[in-house]
PDB file of N, CA and C in Angstrom:
ATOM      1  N   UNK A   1     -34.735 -28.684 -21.499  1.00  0.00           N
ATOM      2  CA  UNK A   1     -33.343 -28.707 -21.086  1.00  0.00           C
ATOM      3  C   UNK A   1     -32.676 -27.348 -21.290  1.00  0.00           C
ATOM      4  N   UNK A   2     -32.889 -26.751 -21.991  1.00  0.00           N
ATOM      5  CA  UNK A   2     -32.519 -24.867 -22.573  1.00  0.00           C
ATOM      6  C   UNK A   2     -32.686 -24.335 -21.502  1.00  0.00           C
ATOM      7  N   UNK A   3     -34.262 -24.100 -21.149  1.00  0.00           N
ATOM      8  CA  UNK A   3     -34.863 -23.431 -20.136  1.00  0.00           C
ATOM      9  C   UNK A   3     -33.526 -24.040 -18.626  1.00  0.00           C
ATOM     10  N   UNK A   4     -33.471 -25.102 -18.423  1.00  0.00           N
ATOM     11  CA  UNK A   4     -32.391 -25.268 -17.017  1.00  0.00           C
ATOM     12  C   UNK A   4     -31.338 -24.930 -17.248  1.00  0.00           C
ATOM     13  N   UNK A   5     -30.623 -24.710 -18.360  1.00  0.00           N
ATOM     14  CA  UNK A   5     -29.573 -24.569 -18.708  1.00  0.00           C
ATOM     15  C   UNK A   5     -28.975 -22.705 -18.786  1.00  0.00           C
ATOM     16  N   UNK A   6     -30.202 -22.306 -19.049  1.00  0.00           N
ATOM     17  CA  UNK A   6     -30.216 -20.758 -19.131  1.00  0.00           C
ATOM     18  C   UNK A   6     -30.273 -20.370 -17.271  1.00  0.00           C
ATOM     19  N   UNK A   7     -31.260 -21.300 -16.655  1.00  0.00           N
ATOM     20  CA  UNK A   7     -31.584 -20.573 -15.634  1.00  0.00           C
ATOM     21  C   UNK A   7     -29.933 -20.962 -14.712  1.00  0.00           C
ATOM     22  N   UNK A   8     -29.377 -21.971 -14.743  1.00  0.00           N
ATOM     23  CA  UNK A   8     -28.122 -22.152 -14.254  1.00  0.00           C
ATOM     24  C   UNK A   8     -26.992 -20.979 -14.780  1.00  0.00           C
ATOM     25  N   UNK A   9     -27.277 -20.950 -16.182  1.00  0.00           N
ATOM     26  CA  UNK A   9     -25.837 -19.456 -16.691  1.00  0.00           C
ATOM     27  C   UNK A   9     -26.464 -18.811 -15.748  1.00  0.00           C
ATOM     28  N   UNK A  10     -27.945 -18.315 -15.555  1.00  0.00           N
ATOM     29  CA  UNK A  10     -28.105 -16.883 -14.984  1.00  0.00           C
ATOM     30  C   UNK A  10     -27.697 -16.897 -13.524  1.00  0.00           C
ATOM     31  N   UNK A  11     -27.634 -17.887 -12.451  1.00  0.00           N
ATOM     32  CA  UNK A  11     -27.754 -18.090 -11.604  1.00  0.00           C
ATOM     33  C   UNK A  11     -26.418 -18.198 -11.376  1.00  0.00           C
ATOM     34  N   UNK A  12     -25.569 -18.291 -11.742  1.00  0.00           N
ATOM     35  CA  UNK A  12     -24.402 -18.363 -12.091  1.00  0.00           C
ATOM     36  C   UNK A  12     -23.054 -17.539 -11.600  1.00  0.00           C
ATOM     37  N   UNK A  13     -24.054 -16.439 -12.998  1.00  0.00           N
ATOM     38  CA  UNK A  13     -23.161 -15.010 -13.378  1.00  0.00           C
ATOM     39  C   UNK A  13     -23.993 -13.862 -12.315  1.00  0.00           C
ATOM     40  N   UNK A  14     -24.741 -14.206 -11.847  1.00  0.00           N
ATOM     41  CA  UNK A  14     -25.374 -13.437 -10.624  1.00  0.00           C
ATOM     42  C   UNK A  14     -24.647 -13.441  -9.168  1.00  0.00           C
ATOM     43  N   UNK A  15     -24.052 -14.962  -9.054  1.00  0.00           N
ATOM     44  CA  UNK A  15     -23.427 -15.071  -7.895  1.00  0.00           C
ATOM     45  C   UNK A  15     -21.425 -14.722  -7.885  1.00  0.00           C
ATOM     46  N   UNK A  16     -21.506 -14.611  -9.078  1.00  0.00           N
ATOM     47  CA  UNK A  16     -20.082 -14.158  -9.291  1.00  0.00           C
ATOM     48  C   UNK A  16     -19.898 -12.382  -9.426  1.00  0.00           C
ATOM     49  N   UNK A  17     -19.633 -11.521  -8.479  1.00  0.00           N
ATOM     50  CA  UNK A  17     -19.366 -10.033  -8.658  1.00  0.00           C
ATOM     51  C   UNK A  17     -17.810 -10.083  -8.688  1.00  0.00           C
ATOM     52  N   UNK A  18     -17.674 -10.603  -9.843  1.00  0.00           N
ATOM     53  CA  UNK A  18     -15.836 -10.211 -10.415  1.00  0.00           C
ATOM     54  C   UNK A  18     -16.057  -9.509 -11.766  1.00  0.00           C
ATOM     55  N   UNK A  19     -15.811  -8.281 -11.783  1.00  0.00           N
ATOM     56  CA  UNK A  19     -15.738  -7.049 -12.279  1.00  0.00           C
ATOM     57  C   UNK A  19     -14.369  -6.978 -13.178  1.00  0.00           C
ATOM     58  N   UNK A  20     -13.797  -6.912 -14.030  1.00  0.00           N
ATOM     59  CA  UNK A  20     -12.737  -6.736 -14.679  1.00  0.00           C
ATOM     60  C   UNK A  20     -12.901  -5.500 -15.578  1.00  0.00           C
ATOM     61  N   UNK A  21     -12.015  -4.472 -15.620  1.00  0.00           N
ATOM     62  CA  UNK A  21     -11.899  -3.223 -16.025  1.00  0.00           C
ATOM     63  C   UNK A  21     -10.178  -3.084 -16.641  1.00  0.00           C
ATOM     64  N   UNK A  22     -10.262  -2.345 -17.772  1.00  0.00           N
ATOM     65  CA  UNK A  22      -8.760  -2.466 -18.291  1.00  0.00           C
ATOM     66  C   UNK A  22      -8.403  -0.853 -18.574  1.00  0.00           C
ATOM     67  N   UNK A  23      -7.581  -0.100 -18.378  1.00  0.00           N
ATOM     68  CA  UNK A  23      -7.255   0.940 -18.509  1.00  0.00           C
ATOM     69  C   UNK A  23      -5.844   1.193 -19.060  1.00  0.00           C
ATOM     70  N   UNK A  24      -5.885   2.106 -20.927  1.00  0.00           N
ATOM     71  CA  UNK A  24      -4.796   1.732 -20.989  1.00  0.00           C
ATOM     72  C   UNK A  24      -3.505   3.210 -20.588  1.00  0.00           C
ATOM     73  N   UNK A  25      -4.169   3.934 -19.970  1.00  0.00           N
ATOM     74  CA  UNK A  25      -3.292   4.742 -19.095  1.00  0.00           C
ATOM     75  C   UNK A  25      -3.637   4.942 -17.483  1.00  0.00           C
ATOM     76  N   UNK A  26      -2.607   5.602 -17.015  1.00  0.00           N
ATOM     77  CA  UNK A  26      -3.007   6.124 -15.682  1.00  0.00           C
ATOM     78  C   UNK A  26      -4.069   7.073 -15.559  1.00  0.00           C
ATOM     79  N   UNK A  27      -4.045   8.066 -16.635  1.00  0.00           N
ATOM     80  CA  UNK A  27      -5.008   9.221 -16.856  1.00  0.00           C
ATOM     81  C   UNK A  27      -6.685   8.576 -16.889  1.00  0.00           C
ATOM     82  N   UNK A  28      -6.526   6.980 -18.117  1.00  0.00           N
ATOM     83  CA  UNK A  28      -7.890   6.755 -18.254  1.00  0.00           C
ATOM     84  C   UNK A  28      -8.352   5.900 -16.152  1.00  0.00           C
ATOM     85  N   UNK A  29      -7.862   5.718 -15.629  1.00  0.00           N
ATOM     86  CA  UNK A  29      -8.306   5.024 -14.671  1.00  0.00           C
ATOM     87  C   UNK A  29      -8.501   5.855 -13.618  1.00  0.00           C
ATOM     88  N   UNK A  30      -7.349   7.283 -13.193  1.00  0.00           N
ATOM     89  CA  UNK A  30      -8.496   8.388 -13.055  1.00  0.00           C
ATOM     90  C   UNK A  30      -9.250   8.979 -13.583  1.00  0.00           C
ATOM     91  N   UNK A  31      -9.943   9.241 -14.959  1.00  0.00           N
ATOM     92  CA  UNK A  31     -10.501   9.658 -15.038  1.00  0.00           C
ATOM     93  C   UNK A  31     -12.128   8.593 -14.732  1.00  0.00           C
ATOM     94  N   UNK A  32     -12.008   7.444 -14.494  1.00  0.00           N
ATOM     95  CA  UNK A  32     -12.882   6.128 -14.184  1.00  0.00           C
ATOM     96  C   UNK A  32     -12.898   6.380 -12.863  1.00  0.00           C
ATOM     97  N   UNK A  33     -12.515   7.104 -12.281  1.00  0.00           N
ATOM     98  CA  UNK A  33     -12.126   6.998 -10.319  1.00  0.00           C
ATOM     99  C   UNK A  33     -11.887   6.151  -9.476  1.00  0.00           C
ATOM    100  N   UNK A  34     -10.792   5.177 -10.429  1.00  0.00           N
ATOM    101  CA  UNK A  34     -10.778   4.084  -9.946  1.00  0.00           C
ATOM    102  C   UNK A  34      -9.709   4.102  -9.117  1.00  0.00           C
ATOM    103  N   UNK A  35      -8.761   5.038  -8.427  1.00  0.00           N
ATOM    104  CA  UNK A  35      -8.422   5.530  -7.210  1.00  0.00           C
ATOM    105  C   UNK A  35      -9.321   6.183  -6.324  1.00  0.00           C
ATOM    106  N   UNK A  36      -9.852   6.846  -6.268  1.00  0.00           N
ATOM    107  CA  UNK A  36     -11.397   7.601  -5.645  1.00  0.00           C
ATOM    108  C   UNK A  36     -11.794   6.022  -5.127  1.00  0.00           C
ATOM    109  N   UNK A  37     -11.769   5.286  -6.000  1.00  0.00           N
ATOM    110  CA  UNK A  37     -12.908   3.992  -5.597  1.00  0.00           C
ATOM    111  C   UNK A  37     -12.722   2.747  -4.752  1.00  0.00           C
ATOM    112  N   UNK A  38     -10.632   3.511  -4.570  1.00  0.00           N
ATOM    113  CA  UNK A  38     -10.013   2.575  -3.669  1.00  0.00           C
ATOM    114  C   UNK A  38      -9.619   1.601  -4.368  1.00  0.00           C
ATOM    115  N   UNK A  39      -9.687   0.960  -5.433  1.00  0.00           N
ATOM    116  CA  UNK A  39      -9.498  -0.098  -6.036  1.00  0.00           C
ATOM    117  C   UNK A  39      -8.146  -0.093  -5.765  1.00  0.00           C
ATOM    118  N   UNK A  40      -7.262   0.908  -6.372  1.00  0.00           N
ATOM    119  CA  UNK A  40      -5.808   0.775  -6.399  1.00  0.00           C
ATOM    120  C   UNK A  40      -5.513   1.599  -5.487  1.00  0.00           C
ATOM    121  N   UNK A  41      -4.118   2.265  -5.062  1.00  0.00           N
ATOM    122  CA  UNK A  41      -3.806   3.767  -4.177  1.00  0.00           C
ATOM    123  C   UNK A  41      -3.742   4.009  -5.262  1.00  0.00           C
ATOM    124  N   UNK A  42      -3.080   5.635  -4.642  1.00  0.00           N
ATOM    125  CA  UNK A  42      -3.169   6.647  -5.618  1.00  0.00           C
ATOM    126  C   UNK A  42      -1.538   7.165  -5.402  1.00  0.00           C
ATOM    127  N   UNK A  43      -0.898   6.048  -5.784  1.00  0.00           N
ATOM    128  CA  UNK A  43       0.568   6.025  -5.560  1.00  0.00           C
ATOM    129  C   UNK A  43       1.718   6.007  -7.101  1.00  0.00           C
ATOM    130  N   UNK A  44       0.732   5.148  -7.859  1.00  0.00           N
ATOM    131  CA  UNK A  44       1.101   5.163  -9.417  1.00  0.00           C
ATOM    132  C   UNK A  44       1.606   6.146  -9.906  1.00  0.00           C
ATOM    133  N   UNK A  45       2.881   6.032 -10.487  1.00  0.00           N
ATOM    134  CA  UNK A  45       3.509   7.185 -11.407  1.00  0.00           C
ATOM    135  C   UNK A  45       1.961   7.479 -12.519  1.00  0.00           C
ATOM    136  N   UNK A  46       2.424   8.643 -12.618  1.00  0.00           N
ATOM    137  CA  UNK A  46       1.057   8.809 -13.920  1.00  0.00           C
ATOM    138  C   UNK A  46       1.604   8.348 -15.376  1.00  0.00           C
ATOM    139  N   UNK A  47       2.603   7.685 -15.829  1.00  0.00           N
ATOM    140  CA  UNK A  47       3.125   6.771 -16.379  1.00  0.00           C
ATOM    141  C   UNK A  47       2.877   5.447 -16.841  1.00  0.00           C
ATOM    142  N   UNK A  48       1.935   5.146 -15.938  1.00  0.00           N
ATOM    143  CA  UNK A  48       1.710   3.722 -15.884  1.00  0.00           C
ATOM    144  C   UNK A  48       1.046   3.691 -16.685  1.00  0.00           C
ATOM    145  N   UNK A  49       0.717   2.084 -17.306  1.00  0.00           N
ATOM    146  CA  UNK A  49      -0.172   1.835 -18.559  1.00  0.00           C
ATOM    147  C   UNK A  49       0.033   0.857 -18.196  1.00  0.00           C
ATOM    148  N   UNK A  50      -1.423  -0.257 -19.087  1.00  0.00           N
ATOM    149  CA  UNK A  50      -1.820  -1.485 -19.348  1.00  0.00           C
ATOM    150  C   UNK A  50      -2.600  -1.708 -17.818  1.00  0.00           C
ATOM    151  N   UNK A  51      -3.019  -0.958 -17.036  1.00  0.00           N
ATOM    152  CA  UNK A  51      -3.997  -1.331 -15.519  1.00  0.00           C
ATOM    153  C   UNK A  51      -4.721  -2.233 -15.698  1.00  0.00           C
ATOM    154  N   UNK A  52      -5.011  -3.471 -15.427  1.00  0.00           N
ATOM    155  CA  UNK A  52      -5.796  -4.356 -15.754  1.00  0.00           C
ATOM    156  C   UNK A  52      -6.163  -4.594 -13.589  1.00  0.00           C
ATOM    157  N   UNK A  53      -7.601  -4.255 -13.492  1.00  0.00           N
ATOM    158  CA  UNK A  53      -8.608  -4.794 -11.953  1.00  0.00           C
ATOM    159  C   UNK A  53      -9.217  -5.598 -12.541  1.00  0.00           C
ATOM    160  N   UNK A  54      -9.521  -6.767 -11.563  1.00  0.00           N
ATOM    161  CA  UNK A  54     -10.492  -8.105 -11.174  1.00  0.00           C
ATOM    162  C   UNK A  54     -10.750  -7.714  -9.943  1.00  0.00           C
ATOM    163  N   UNK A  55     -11.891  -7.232  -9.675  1.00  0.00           N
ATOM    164  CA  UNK A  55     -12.235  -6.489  -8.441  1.00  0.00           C
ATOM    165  C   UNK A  55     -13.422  -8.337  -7.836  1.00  0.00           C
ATOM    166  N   UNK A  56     -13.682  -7.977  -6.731  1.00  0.00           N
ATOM    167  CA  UNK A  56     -14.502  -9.238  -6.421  1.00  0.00           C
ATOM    168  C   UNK A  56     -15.246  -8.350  -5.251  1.00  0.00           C
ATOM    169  N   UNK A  57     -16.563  -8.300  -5.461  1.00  0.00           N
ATOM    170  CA  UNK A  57     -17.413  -7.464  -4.365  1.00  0.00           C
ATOM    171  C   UNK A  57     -17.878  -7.981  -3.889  1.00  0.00           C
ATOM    172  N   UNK A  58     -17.973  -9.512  -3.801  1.00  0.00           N
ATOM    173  CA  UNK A  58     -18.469 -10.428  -3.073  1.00  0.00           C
ATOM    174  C   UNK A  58     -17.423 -11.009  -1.374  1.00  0.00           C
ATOM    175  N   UNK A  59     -16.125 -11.155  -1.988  1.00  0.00           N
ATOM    176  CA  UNK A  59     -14.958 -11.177  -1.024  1.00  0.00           C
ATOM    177  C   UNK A  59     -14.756  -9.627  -0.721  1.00  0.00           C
ATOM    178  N   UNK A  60     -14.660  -8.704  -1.213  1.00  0.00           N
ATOM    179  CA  UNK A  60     -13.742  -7.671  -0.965  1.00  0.00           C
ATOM    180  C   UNK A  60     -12.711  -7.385  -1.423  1.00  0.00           C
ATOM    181  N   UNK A  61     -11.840  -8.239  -2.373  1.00  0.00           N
ATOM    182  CA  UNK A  61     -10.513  -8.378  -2.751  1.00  0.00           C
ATOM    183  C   UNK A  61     -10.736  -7.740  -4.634  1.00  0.00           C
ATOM    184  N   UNK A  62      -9.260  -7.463  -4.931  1.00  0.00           N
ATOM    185  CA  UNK A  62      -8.548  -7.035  -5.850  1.00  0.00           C
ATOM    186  C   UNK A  62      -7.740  -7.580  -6.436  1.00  0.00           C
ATOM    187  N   UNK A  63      -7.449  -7.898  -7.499  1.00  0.00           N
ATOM    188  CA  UNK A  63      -6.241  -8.390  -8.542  1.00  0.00           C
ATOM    189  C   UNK A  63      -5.935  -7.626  -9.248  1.00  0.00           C
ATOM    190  N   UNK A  64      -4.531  -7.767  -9.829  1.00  0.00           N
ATOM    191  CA  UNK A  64      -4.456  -7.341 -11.534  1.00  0.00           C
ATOM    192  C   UNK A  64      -2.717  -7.084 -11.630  1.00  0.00           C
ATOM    193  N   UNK A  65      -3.185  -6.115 -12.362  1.00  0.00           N
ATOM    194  CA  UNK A  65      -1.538  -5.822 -13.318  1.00  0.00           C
ATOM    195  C   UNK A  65      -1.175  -4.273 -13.762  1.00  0.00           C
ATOM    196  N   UNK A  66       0.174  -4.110 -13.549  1.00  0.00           N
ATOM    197  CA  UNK A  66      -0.085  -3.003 -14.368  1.00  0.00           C
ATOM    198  C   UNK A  66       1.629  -2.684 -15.043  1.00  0.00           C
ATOM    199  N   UNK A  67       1.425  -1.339 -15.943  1.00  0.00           N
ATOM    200  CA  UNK A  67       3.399  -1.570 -16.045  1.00  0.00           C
ATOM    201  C   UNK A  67       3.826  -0.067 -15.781  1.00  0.00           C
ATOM    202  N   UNK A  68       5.269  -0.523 -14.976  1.00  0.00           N
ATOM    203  CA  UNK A  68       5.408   1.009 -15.084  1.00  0.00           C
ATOM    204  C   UNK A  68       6.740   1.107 -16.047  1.00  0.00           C
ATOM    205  N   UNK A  69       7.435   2.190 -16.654  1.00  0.00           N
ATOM    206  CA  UNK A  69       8.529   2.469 -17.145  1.00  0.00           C
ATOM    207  C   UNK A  69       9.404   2.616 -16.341  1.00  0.00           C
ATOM    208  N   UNK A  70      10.458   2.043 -16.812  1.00  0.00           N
ATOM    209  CA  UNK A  70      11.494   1.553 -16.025  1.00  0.00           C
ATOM    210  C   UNK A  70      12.122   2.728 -14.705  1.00  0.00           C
ATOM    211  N   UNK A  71      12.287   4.047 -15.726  1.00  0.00           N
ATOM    212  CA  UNK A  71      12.561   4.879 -15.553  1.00  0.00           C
ATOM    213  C   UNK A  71      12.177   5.688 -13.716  1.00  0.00           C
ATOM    214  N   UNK A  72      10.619   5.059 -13.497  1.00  0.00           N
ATOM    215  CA  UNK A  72       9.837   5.222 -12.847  1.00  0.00           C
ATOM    216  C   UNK A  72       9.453   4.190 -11.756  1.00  0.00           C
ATOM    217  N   UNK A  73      10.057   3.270 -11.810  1.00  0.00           N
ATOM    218  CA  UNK A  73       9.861   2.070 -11.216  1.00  0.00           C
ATOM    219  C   UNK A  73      10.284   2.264  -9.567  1.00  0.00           C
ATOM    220  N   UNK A  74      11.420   2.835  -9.226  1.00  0.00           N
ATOM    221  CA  UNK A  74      12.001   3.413  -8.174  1.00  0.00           C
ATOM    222  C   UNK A  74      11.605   4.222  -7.462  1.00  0.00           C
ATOM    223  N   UNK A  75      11.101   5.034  -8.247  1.00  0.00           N
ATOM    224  CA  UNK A  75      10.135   6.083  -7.359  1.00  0.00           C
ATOM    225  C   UNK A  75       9.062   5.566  -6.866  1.00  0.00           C
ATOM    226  N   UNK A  76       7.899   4.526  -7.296  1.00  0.00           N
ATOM    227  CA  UNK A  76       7.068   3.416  -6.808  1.00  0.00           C
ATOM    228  C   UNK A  76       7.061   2.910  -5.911  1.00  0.00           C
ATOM    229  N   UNK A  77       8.658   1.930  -5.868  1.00  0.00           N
ATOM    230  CA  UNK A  77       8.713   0.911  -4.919  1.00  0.00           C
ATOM    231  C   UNK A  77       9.334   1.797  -3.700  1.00  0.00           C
ATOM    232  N   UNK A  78       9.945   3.643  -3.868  1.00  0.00           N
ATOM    233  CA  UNK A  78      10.205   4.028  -2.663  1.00  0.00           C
ATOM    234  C   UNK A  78       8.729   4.268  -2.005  1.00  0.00           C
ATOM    235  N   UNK A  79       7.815   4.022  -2.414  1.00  0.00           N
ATOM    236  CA  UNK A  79       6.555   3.668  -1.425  1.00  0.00           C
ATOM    237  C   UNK A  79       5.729   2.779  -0.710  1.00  0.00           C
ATOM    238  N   UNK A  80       6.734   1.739  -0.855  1.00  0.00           N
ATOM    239  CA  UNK A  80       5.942   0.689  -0.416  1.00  0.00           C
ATOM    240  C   UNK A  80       7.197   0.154   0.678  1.00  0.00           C
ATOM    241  N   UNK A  81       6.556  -0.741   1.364  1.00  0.00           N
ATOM    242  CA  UNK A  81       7.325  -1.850   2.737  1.00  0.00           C
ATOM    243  C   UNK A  81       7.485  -2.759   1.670  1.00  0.00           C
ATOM    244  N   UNK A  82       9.182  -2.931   1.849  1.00  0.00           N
ATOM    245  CA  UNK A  82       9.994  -4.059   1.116  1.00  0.00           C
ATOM    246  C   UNK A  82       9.174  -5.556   2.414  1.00  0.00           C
ATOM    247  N   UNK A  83       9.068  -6.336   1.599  1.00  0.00           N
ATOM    248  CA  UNK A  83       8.892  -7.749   2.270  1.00  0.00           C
ATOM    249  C   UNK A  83       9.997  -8.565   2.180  1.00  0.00           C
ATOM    250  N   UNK A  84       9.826  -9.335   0.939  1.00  0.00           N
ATOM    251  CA  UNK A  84      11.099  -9.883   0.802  1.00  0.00           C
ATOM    252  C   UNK A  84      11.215  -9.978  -0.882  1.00  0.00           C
ATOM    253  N   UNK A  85      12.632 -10.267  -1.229  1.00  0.00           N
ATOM    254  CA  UNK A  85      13.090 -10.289  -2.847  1.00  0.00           C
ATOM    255  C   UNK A  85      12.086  -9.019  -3.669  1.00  0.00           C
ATOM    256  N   UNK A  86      10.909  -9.437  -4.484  1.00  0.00           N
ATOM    257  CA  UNK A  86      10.535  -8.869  -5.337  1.00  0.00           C
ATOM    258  C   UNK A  86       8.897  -8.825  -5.206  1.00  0.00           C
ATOM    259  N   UNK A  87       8.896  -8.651  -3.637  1.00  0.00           N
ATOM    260  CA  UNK A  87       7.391  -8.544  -3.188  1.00  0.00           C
ATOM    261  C   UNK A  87       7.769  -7.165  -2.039  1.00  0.00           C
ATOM    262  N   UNK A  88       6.202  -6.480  -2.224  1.00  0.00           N
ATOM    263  CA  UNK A  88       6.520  -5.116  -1.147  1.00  0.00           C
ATOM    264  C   UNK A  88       5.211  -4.963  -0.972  1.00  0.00           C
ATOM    265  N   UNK A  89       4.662  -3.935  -0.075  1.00  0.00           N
ATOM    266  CA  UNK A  89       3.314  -3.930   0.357  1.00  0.00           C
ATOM    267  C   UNK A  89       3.396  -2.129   0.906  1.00  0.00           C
ATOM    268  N   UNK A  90       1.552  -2.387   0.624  1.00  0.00           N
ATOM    269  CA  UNK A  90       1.525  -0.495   1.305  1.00  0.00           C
ATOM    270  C   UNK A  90      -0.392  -0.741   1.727  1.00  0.00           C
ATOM    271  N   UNK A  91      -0.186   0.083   3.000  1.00  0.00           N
ATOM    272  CA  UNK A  91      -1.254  -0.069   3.849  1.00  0.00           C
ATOM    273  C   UNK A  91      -1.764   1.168   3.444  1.00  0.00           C
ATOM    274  N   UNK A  92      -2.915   1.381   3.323  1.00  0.00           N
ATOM    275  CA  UNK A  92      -3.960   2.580   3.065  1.00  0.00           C
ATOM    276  C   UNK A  92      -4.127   3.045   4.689  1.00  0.00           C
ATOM    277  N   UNK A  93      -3.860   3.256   5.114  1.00  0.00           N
ATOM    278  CA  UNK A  93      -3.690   4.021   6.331  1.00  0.00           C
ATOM    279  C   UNK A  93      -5.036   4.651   7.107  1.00  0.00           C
ATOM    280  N   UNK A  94      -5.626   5.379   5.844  1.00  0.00           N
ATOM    281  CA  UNK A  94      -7.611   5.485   6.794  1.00  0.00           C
ATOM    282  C   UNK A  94      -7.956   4.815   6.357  1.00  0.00           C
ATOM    283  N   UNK A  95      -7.940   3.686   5.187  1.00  0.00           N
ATOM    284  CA  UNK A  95      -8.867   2.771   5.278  1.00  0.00           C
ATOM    285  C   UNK A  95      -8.604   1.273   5.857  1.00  0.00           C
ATOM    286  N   UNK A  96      -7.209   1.207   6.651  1.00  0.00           N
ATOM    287  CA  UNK A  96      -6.957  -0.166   6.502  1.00  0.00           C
ATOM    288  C   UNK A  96      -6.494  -1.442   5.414  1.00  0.00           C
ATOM    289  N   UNK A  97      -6.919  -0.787   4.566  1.00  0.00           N
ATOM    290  CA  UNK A  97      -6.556  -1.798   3.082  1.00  0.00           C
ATOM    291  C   UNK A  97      -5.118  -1.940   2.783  1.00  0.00           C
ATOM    292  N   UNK A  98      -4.529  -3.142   2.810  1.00  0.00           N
ATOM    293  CA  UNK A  98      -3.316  -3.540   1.889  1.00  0.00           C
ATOM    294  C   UNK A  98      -3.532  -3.997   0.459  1.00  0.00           C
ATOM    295  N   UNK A  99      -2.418  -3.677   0.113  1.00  0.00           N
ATOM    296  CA  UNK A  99      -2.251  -3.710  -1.271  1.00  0.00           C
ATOM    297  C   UNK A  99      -0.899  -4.649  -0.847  1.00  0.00           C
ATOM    298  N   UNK A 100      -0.338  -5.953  -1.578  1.00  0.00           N
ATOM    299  CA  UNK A 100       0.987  -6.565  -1.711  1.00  0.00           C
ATOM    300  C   UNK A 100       1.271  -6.835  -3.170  1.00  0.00           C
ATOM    301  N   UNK A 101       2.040  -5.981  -3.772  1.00  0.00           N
ATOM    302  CA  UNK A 101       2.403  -5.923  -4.929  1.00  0.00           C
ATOM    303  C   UNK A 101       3.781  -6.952  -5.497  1.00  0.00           C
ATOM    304  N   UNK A 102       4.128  -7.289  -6.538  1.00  0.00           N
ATOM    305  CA  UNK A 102       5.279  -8.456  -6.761  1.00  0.00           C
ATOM    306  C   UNK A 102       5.687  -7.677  -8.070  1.00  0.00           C
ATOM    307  N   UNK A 103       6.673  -7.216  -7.869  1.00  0.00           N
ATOM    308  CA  UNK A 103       7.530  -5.808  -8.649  1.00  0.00           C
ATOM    309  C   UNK A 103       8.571  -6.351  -9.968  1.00  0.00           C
ATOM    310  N   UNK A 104       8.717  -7.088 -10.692  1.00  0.00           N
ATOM    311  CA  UNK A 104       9.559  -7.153 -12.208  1.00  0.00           C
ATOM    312  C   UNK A 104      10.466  -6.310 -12.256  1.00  0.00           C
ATOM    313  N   UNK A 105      11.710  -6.430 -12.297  1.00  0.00           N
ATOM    314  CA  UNK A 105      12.917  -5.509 -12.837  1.00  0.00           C
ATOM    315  C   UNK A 105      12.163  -5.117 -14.286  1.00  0.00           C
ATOM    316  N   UNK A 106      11.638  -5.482 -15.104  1.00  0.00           N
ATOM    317  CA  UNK A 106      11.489  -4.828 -16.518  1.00  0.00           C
ATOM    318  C   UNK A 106      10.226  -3.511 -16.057  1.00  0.00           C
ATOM    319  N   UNK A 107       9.626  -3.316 -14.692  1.00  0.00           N
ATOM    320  CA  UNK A 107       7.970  -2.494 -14.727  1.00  0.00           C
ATOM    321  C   UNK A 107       6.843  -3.267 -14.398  1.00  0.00           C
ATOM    322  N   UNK A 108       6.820  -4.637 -14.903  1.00  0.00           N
ATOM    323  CA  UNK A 108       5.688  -5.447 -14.495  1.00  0.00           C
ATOM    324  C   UNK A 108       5.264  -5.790 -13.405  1.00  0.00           C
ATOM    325  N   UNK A 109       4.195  -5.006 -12.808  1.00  0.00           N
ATOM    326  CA  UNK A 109       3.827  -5.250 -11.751  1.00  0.00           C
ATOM    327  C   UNK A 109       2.398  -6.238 -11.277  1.00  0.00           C
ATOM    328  N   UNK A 110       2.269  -7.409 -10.268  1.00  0.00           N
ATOM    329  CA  UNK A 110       1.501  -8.201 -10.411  1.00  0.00           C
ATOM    330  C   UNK A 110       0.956  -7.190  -8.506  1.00  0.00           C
ATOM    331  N   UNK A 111      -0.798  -6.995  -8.574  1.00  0.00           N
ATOM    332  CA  UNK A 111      -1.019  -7.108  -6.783  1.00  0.00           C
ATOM    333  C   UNK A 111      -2.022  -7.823  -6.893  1.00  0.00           C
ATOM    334  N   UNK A 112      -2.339  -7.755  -5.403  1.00  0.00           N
ATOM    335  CA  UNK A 112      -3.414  -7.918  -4.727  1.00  0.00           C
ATOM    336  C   UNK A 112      -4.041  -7.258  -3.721  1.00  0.00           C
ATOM    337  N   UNK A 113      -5.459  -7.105  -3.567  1.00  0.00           N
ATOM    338  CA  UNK A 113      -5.832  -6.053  -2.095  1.00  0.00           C
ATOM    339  C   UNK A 113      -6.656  -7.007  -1.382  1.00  0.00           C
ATOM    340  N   UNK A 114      -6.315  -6.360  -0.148  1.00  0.00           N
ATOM    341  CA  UNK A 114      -6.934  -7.237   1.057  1.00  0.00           C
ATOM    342  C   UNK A 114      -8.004  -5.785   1.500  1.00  0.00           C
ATOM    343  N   UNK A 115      -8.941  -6.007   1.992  1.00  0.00           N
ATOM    344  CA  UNK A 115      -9.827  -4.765   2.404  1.00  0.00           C
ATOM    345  C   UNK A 115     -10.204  -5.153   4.011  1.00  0.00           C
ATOM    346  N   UNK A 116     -10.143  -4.348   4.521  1.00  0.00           N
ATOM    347  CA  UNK A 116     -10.270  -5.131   6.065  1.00  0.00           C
ATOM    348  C   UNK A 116     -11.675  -4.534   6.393  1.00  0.00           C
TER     349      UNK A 116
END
């Protein structure tokens, strides 16, 4: 019963490519190239902290979190297409990819990426 039980975890965690990576500055997630890698743009105040990706290489898609200081928050959202209330979006332009981000008056920012 071990032996099926092992071969199911493995079989498992093989078919799941969700990747989670935590960065606790802007600096550490370029220096990871995890703009280079498309994961996020490369739109982030260099301010930001707490980056948390759930990347999925199986779909194509992106999650996560990140915060910016308040201070900085404005300069952000002047980059993105307002949608509606406290959701905005920004198209990667050569690659096609959206990003729809959900913006917190305190910095807290929640997205998602679509990869076309």
């Amino acid at each position: 019963m071990k032996i099926v039980t092992l071969i199911l975890f493995i079989f498992f965690i093989s078919c799941c490519d969700v990747i989670t990576d935590t960065y606790d500055t802007h600096q550490d997630a370029k220096d990871n190239q995890l703009f280079e890698r498309g994961w996020l743009p490369d739109i982030l105040p260099t301010s930001t902290t707490n980056i948390k990706t759930q990347n999925n290489f199986d779909l194509n898609t992106s999650k996560g979190n990140f915060k910016i200081p308040k201070k900085d928050l404005g300069k952000f959202i002047s980059k993105l297409d307002h949608i509606l209330d406290n959701n905005y979006s920004y198209t990667e332009k050569s690659r096609y990819d959206i990003w729809l981000f959900e913006v917190n008056s305190n910095g807290y920012v929640n997205y998602t990426l679509s990869i076309k």
